[in-house]
C-alpha atoms as a PDB file:
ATOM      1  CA  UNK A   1     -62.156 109.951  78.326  1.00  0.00           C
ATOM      2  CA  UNK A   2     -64.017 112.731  76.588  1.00  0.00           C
ATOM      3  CA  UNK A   3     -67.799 112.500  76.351  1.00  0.00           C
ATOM      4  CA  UNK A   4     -69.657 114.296  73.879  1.00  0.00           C
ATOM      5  CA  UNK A   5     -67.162 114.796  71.249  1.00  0.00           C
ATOM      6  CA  UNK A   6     -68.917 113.801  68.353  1.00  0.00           C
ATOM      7  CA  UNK A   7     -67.631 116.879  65.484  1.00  0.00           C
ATOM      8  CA  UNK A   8     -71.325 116.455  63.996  1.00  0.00           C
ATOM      9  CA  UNK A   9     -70.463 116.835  60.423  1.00  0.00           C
ATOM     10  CA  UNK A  10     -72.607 119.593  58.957  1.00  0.00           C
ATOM     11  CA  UNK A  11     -72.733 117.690  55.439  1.00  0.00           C
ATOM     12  CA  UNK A  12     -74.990 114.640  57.488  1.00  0.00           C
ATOM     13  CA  UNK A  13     -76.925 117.762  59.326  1.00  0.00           C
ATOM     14  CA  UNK A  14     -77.258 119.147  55.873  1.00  0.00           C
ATOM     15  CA  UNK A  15     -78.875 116.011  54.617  1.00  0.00           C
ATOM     16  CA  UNK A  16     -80.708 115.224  57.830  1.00  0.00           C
ATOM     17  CA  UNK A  17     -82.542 118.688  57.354  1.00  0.00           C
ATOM     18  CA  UNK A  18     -82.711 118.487  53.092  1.00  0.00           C
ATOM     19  CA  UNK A  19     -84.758 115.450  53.798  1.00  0.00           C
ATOM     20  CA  UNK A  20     -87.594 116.471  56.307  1.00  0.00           C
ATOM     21  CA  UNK A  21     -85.515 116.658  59.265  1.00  0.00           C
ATOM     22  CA  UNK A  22     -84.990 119.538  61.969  1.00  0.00           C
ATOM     23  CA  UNK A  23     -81.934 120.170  63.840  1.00  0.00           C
ATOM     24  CA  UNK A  24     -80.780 123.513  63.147  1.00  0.00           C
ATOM     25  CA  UNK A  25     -78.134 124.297  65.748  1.00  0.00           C
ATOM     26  CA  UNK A  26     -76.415 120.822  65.742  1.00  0.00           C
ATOM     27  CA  UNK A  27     -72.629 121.697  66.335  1.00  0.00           C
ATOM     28  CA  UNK A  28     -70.135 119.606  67.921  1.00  0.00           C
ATOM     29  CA  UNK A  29     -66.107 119.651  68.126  1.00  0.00           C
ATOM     30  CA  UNK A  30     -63.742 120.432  65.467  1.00  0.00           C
ATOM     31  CA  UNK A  31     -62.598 117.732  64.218  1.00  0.00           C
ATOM     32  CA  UNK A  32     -58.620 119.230  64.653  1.00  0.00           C
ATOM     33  CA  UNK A  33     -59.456 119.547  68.730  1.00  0.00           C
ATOM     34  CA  UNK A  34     -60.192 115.570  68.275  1.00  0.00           C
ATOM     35  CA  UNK A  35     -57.033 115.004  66.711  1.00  0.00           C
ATOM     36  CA  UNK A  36     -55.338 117.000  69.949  1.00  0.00           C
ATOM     37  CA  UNK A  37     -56.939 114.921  71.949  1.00  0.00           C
ATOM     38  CA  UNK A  38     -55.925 111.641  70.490  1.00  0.00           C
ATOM     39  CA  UNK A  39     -52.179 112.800  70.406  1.00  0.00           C
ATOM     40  CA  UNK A  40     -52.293 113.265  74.466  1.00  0.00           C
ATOM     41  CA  UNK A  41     -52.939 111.076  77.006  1.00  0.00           C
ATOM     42  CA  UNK A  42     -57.242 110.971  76.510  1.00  0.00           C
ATOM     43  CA  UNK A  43     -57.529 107.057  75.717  1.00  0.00           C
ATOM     44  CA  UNK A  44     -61.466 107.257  74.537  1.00  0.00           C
ATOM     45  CA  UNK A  45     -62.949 109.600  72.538  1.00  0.00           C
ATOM     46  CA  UNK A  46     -66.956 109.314  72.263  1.00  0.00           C
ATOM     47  CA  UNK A  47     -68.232 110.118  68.634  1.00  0.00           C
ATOM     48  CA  UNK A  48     -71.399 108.345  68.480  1.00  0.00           C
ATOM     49  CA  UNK A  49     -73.376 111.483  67.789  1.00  0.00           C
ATOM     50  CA  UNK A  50     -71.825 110.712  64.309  1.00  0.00           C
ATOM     51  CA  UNK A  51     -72.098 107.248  63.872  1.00  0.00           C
ATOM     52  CA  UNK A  52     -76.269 108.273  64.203  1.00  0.00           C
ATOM     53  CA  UNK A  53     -75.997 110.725  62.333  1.00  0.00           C
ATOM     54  CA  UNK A  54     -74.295 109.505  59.860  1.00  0.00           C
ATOM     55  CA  UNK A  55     -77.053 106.359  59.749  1.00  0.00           C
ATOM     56  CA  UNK A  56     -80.251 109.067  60.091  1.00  0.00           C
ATOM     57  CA  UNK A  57     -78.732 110.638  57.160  1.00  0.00           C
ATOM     58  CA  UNK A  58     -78.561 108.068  54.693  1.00  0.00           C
ATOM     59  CA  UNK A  59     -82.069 106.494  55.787  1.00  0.00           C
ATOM     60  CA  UNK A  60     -83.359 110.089  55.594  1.00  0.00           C
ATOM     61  CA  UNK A  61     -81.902 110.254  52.211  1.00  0.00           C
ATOM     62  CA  UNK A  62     -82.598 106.442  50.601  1.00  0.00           C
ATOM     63  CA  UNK A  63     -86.455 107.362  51.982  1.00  0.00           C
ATOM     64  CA  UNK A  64     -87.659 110.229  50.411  1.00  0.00           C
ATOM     65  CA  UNK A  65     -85.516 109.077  46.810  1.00  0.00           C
ATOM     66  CA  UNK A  66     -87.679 105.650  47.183  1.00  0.00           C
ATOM     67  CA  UNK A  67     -90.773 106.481  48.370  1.00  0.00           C
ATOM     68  CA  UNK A  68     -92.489 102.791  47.385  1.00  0.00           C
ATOM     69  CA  UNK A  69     -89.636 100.996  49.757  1.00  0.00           C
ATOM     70  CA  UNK A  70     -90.251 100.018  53.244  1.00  0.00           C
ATOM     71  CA  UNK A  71     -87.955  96.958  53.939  1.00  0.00           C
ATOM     72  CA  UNK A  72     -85.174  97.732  55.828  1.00  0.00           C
ATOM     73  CA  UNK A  73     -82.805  95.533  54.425  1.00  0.00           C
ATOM     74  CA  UNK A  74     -82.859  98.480  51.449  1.00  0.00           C
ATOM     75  CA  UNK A  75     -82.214 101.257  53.295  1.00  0.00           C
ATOM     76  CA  UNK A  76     -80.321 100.225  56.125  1.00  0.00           C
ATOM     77  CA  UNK A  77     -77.584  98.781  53.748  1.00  0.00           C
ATOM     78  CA  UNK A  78     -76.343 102.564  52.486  1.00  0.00           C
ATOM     79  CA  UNK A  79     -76.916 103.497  55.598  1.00  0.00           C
ATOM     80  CA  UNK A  80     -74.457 100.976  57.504  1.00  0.00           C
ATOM     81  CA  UNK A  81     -72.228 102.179  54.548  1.00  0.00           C
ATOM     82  CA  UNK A  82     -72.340 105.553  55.638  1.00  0.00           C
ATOM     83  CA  UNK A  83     -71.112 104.804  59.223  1.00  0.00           C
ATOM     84  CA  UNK A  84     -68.603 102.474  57.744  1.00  0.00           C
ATOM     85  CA  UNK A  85     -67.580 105.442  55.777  1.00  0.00           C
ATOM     86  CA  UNK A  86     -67.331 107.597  58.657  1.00  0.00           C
ATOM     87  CA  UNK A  87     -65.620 105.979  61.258  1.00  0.00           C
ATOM     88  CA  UNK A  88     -63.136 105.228  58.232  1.00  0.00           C
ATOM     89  CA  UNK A  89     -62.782 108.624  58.372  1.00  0.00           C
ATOM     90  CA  UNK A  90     -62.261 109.575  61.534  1.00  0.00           C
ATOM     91  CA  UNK A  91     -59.833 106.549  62.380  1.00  0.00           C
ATOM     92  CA  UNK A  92     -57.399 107.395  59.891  1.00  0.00           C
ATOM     93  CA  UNK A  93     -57.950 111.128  59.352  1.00  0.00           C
ATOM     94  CA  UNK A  94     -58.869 112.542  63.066  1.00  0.00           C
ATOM     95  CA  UNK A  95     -58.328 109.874  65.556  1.00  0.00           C
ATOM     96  CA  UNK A  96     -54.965 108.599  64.319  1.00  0.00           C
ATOM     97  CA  UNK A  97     -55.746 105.186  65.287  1.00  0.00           C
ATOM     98  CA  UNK A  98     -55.567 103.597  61.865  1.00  0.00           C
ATOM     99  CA  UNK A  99     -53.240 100.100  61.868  1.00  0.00           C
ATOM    100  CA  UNK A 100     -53.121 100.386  66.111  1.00  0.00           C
ATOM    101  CA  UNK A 101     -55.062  97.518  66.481  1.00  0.00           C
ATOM    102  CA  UNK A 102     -53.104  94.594  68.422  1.00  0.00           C
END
């Protein structure tokens, strides 16, 4: 199992930060050191470093471009699609478990 190997995706950091937020040395993995990993013998890999900031960065975002919203069913919808869109990501292009499921 490897803990703490979220690849934190400096395009999410990016927006995090664009849109009032403050994490300025957020790094993680590479996202080819993941994909070494999930070729060996590691059975869990822990990305949910990603998964929030993938969410924080789409709320961040839907937030300051609708200022007058406040109902979370608006901006938790892109954001939900923004994880979806991530672990979409890293199942098929890092993790290499896309179609493993039994």
């Amino acid at each position: 199992m490897l803990h703490g190997s979220s690849s934190v995706p400096q395009e999410e950091v990016d927006t995090i930060n664009k849109f009032g937020g403050n994490l300025p040395d957020a790094v993680g993995i590479p996202e080819e050191q993941l994909r070494k990993a999930a070729k060996s013998a590691v059975c869990k890999i822990n990305i949910d470093s990603d998964s929030r900031l993938a969410m924080t960065a789409a709320i961040r975002q839907y937030l300051a471009e609708h200022p007058d919203h406040f109902d979370p069913r608006q901006y938790l919808k892109p954001a939900r699609e923004n994880m979806k869109k991530m672990y979409i990501h890293k199942i098929k292009e890092v993790l290499g478990s896309d179609g493993k499921l039994g």
